[in-house]
C-alpha atoms as a PDB file:
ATOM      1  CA  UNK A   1      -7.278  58.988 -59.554  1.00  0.00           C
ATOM      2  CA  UNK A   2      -4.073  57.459 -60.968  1.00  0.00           C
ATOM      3  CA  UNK A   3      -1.943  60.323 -63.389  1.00  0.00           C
ATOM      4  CA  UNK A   4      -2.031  57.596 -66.123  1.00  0.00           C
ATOM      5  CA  UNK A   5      -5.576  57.415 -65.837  1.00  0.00           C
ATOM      6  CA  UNK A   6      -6.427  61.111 -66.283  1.00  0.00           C
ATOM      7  CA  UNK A   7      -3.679  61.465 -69.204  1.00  0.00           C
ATOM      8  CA  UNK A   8      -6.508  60.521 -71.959  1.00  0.00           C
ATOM      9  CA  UNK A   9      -8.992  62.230 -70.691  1.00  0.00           C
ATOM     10  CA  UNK A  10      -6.944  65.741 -70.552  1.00  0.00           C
ATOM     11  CA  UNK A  11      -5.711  64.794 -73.863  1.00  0.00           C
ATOM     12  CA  UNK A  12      -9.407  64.777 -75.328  1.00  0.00           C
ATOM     13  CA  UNK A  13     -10.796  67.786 -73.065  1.00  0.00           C
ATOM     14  CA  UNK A  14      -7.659  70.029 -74.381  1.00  0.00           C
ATOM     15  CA  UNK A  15      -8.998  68.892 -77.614  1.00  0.00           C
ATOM     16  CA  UNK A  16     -12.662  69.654 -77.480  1.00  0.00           C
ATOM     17  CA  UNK A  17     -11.969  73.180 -75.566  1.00  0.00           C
ATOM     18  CA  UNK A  18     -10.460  74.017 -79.334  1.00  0.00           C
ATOM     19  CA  UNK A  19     -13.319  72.152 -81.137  1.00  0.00           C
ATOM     20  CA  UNK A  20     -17.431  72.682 -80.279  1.00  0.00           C
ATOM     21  CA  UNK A  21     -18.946  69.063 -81.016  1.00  0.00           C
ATOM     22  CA  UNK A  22     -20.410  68.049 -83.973  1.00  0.00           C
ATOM     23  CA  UNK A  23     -24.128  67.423 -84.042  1.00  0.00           C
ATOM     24  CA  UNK A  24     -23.533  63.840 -85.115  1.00  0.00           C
ATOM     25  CA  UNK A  25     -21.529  63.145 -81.927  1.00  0.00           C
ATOM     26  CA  UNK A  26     -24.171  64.350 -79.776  1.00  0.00           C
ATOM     27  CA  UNK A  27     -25.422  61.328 -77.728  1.00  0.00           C
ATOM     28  CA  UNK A  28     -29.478  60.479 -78.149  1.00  0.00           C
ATOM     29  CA  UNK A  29     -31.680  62.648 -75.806  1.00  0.00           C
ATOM     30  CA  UNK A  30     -33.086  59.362 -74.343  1.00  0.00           C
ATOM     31  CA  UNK A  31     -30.098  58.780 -73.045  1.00  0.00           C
ATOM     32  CA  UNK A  32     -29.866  61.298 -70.258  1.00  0.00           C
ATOM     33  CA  UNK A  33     -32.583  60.817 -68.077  1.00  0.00           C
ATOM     34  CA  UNK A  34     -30.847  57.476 -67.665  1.00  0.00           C
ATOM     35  CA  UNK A  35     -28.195  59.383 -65.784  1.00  0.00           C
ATOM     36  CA  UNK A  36     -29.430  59.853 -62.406  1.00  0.00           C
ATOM     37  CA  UNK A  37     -28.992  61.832 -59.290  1.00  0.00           C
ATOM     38  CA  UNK A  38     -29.152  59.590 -56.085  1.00  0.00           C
ATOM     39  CA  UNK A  39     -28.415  62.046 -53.513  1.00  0.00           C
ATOM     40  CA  UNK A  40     -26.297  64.567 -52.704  1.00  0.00           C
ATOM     41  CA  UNK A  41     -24.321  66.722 -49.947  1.00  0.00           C
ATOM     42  CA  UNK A  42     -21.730  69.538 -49.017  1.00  0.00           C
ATOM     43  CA  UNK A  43     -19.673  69.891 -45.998  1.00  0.00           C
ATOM     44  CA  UNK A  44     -16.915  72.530 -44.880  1.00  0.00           C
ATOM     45  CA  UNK A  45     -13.319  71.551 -43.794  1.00  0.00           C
ATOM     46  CA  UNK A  46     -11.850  74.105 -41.924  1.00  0.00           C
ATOM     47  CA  UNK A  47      -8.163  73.807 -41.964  1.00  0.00           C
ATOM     48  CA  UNK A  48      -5.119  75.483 -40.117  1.00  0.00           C
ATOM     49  CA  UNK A  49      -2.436  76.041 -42.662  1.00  0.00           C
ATOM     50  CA  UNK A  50       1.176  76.778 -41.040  1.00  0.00           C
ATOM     51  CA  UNK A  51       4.035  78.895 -42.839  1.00  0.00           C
ATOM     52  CA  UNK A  52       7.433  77.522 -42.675  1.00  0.00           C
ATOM     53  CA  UNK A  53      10.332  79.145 -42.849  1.00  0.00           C
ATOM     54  CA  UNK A  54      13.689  78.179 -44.442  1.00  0.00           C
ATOM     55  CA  UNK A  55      16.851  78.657 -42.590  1.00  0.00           C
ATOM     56  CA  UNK A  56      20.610  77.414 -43.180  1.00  0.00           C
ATOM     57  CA  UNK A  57      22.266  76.545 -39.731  1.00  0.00           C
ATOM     58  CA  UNK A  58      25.673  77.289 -39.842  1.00  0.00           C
ATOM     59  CA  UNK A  59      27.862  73.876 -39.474  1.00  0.00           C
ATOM     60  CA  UNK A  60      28.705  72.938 -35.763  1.00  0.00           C
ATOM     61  CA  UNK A  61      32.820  74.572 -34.364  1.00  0.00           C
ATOM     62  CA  UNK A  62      34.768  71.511 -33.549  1.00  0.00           C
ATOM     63  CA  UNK A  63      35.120  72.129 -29.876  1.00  0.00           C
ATOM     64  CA  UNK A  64      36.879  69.870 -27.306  1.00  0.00           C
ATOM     65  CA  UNK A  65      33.476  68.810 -25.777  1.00  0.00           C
ATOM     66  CA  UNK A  66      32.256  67.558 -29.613  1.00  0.00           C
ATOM     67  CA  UNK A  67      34.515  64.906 -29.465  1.00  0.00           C
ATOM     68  CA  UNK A  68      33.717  61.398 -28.684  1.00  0.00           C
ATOM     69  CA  UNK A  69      34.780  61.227 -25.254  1.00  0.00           C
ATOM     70  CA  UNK A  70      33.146  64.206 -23.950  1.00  0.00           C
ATOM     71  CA  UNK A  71      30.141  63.734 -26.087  1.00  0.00           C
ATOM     72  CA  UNK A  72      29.738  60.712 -24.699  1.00  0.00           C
ATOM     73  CA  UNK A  73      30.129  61.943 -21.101  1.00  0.00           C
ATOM     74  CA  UNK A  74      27.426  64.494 -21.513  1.00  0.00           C
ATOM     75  CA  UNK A  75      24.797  61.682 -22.487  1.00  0.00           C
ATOM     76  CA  UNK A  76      25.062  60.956 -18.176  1.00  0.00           C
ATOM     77  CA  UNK A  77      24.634  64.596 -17.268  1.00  0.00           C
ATOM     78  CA  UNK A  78      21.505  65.653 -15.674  1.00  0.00           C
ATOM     79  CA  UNK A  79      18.741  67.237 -17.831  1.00  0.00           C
ATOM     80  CA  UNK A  80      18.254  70.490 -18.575  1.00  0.00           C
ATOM     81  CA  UNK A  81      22.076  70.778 -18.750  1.00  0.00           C
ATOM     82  CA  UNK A  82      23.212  73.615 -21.091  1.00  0.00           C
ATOM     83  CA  UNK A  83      24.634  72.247 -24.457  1.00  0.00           C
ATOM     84  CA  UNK A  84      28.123  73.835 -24.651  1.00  0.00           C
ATOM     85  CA  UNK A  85      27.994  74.292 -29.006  1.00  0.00           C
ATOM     86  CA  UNK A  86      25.616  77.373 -27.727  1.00  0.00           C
ATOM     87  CA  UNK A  87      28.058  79.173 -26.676  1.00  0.00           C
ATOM     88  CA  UNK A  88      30.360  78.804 -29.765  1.00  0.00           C
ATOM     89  CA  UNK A  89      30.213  81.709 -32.527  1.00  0.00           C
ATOM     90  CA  UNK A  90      28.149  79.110 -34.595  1.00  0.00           C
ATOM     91  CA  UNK A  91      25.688  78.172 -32.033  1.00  0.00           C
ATOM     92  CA  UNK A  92      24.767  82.120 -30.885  1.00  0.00           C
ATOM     93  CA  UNK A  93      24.636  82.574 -34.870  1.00  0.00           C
ATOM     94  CA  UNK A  94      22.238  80.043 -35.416  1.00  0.00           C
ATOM     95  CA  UNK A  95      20.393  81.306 -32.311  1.00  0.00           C
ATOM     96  CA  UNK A  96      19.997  84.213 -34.028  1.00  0.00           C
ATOM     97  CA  UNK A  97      19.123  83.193 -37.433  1.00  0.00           C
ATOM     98  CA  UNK A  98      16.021  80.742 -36.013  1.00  0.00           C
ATOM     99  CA  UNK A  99      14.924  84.669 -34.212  1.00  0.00           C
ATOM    100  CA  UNK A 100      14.629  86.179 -36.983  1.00  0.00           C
ATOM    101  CA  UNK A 101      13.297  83.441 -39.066  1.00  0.00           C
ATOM    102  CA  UNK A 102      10.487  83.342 -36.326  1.00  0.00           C
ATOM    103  CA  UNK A 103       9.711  86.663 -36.664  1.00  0.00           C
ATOM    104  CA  UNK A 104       9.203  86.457 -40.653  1.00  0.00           C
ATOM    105  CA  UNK A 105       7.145  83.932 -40.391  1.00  0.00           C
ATOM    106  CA  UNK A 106       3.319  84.731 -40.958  1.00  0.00           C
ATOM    107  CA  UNK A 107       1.434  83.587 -38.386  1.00  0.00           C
ATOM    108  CA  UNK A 108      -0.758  80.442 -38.708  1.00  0.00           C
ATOM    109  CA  UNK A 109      -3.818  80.998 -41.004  1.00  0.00           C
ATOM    110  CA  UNK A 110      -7.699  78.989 -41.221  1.00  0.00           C
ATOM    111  CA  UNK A 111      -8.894  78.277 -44.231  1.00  0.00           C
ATOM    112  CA  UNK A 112     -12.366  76.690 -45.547  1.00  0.00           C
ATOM    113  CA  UNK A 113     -12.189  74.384 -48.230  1.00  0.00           C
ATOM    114  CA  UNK A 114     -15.935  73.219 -49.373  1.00  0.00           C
ATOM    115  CA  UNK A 115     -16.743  69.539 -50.128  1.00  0.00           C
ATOM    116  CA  UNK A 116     -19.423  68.971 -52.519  1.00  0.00           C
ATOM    117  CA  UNK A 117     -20.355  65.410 -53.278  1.00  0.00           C
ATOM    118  CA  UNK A 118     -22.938  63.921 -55.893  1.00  0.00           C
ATOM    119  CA  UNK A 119     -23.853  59.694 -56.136  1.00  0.00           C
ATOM    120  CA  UNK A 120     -24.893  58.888 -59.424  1.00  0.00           C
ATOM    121  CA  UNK A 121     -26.328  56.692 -61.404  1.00  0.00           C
ATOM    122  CA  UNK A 122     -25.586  55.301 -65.202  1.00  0.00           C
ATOM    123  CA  UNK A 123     -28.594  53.655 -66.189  1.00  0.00           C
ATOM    124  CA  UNK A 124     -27.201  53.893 -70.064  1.00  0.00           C
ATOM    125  CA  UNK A 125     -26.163  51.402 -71.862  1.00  0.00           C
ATOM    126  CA  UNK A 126     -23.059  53.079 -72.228  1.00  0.00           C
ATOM    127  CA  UNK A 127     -19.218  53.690 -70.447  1.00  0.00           C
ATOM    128  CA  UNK A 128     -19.146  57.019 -69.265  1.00  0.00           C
ATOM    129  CA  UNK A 129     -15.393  58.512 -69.725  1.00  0.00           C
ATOM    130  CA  UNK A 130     -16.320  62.336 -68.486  1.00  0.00           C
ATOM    131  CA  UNK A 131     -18.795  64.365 -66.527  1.00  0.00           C
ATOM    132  CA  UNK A 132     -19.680  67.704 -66.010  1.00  0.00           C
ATOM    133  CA  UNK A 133     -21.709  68.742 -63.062  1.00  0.00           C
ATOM    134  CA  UNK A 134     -23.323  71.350 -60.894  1.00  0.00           C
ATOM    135  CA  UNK A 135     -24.456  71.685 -57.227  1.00  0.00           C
ATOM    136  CA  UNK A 136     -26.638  75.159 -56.975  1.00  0.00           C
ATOM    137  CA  UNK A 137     -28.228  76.929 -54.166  1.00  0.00           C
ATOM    138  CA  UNK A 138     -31.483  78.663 -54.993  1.00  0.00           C
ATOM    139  CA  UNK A 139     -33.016  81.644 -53.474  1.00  0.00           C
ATOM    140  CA  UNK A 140     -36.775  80.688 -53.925  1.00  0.00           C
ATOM    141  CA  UNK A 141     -37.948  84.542 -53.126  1.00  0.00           C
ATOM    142  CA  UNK A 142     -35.430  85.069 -56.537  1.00  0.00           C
ATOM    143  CA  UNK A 143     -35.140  81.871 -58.363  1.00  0.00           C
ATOM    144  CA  UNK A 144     -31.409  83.045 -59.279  1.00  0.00           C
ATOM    145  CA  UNK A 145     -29.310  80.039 -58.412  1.00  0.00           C
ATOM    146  CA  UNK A 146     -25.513  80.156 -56.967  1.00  0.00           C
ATOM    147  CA  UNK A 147     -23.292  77.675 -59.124  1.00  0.00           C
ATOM    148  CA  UNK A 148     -20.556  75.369 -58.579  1.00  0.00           C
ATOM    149  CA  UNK A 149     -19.690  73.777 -61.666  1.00  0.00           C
ATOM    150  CA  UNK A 150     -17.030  70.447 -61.375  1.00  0.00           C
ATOM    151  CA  UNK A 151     -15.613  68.323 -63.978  1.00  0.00           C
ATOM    152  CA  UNK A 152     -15.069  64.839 -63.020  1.00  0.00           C
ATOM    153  CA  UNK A 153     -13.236  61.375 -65.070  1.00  0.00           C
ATOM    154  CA  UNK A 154     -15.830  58.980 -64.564  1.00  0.00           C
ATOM    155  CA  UNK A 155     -15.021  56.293 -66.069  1.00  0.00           C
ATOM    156  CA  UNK A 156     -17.954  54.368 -65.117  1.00  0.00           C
ATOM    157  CA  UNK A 157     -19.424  51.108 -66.964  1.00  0.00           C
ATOM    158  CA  UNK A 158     -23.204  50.872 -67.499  1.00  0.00           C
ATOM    159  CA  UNK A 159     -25.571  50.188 -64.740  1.00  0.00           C
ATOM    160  CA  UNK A 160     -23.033  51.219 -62.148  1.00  0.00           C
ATOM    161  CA  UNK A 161     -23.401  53.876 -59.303  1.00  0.00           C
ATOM    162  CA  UNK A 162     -20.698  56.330 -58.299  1.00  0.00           C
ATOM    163  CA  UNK A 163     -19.911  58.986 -55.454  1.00  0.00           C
ATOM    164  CA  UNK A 164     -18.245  61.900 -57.331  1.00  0.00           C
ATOM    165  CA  UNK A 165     -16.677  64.112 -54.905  1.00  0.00           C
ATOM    166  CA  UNK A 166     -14.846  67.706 -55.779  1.00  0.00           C
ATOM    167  CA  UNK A 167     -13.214  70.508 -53.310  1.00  0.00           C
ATOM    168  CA  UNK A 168     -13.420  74.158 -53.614  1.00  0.00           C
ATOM    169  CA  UNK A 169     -12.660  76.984 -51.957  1.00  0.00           C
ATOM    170  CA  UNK A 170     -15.848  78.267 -53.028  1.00  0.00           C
ATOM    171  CA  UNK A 171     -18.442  78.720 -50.580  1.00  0.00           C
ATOM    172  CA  UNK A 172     -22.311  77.749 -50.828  1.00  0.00           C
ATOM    173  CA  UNK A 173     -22.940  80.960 -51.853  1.00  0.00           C
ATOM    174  CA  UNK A 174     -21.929  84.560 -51.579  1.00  0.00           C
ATOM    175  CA  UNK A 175     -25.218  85.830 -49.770  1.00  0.00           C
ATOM    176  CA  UNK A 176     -26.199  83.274 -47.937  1.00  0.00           C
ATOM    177  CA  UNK A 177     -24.304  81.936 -44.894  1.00  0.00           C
ATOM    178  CA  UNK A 178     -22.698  78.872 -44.314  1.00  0.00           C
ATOM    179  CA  UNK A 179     -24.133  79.126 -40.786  1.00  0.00           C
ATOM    180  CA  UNK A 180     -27.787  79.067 -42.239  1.00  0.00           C
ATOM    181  CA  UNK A 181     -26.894  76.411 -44.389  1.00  0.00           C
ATOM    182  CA  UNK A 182     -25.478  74.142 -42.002  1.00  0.00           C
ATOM    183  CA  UNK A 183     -28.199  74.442 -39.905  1.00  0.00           C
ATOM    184  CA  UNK A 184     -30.346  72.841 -42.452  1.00  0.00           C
ATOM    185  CA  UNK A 185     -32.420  76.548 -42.896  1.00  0.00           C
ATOM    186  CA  UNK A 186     -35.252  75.447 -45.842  1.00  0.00           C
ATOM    187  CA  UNK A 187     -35.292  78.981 -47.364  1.00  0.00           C
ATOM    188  CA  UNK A 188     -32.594  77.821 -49.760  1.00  0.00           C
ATOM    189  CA  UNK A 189     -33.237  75.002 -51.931  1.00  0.00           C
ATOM    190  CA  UNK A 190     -30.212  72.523 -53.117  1.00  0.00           C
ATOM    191  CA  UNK A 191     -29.744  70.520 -56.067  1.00  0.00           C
ATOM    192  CA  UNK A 192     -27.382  68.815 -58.488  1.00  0.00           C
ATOM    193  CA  UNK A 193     -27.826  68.864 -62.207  1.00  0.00           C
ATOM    194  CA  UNK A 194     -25.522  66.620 -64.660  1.00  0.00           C
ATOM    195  CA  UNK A 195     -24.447  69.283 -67.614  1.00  0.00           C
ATOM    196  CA  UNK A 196     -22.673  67.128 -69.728  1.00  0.00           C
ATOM    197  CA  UNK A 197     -21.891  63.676 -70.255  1.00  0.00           C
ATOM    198  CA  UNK A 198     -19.310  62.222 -72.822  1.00  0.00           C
ATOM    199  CA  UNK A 199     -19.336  58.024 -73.126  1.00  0.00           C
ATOM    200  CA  UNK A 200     -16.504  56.210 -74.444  1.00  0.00           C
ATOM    201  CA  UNK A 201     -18.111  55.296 -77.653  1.00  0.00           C
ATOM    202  CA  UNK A 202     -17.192  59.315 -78.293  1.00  0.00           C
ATOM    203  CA  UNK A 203     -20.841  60.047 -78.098  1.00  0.00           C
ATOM    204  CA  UNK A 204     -21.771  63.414 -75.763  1.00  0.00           C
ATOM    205  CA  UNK A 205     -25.070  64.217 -74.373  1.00  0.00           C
ATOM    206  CA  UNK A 206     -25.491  67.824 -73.069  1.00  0.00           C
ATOM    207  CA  UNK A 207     -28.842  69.583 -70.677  1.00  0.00           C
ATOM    208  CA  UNK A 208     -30.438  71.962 -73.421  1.00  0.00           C
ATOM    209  CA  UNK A 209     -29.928  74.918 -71.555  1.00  0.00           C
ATOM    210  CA  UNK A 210     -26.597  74.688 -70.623  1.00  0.00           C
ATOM    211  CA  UNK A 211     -23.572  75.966 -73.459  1.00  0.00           C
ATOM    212  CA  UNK A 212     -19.857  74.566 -73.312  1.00  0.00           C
ATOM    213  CA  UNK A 213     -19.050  77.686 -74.818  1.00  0.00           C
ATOM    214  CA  UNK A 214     -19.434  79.362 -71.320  1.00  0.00           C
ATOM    215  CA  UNK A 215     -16.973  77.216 -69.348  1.00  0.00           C
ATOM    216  CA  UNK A 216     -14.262  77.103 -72.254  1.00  0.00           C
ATOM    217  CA  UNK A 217     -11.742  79.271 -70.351  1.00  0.00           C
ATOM    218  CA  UNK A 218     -12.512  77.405 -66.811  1.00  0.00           C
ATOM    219  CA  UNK A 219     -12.026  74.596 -68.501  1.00  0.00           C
ATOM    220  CA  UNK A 220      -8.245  75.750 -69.536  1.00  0.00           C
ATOM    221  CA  UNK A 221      -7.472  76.744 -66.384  1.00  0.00           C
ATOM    222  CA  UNK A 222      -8.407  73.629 -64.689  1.00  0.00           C
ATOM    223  CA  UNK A 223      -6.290  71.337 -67.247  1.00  0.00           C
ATOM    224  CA  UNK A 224      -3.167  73.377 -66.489  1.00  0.00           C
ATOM    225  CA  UNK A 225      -1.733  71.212 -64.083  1.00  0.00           C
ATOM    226  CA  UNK A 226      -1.352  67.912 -63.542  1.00  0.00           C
ATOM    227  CA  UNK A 227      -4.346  66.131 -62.198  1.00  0.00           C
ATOM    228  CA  UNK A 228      -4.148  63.692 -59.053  1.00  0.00           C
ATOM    229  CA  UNK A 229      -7.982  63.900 -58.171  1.00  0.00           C
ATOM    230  CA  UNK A 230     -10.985  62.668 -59.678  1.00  0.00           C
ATOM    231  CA  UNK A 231     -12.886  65.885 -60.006  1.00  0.00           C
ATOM    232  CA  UNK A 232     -12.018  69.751 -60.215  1.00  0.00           C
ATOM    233  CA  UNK A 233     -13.812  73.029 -59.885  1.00  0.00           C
ATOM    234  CA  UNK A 234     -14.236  74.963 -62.961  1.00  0.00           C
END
């Protein structure tokens, strides 16, 4: 999502984190079941994230074969022939510099990064700015669900569908495995519920058990820095 775009709605989030809403901007309960859930879906990425170091090489000596007849010369020489700037003071520094900077650097790391995407629906009459949504994983043998909660700039006209998609580097869950998961294991059951819902008439519809209250400080956090996606884990 464009920075410009996300500007207004940061602007008004930053706002309502200092202010709870008003009963008389609370959106009609009719309109939420008019916000649907068409389907849903996570995925893993693994990904292989390299450290790079930062060295200065020193500036090349001026020797005799640096200059442009011999440098030219040594473009006809046979390959594999030794470059002569190694053996200047500068080249067996810099040799030793890119050592050392190869030893300091951390070795190459994996790391999962979790996809969770959500299609939706707005069967509402109304332009949806902002949307706050959950995927959960539920232990049936507990009923106590895992939650992912996202926030997500919409802005989506009436009557139109629309794939929200948000990263994490939360997993499903912290007791179940991603193994199980993946291989589709039906002990778990997976959903998506929409938490909150503001249109751009300034009208907000919130699920009755669900309080803004409890995501104030995620919500902070996640408006700290500039945004260049459409949604982000709270």
């Amino acid at each position: 999502m464009p920075t410009f775009l996300l500007l207004p709605l940061v602007l008004m989030l930053v706002s309502q984190t200092q202010n709870a809403a008003s009963p008389k901007e609370t959106a009609s309960p009719r309109d939420a079941p008019l916000i649907s859930v068409l389907s849903f879906k996570w995925s893993r990425i693994r990904k292989t994230i390299k450290s790079e170091s930062v060295g200065v090489t020193p500036a090349r000596e001026m020797i005799a074969d640096n200059k442009t007849y011999q440098r030219n010369a040594r473009v006809n020489q046979p390959v594999g022939q030794r470059d002569p700037n190694e053996d200047t003071i500068d080249g067996r520094s810099a040799a030793i510099e890119k050592i050392v900077a190869e030893s300091r650097t951390p070795p190459p790391k994996s790391l999962d990064t979790f996809v969770y995407e959500a299609k939706i629906q707005n069967g509402s009459r109304k332009a949806i700015d902002v949307i706050f949504w959950e995927y959960q994983f539920i232990d049936p043998a507990t009923a106590t669900p895992t939650r992912h909660q996202f926030l997500c700039g919409a802005n989506m006209k009436p009557g139109k569908e629309k794939g929200l998609l948000a990263s994490s580097l939360s997993g499903p869950s912290e007791v179940v495995s991603v193994g199980a998961l993946a291989n589709n294991d039906k002990r778990f059951l997976e959903r998506v519920l929409i938490n909150r819902v503001e249109f751009a008439d300034g009208s907000i519809w919130e699920r009755k058990d669900w309080k803004f209250s409890e995501i104030r400080v995620a919500l902070k956090r996640a408006l700290a820095t500039p945004w260049t996606e459409m949604c982000r884990a709270l």
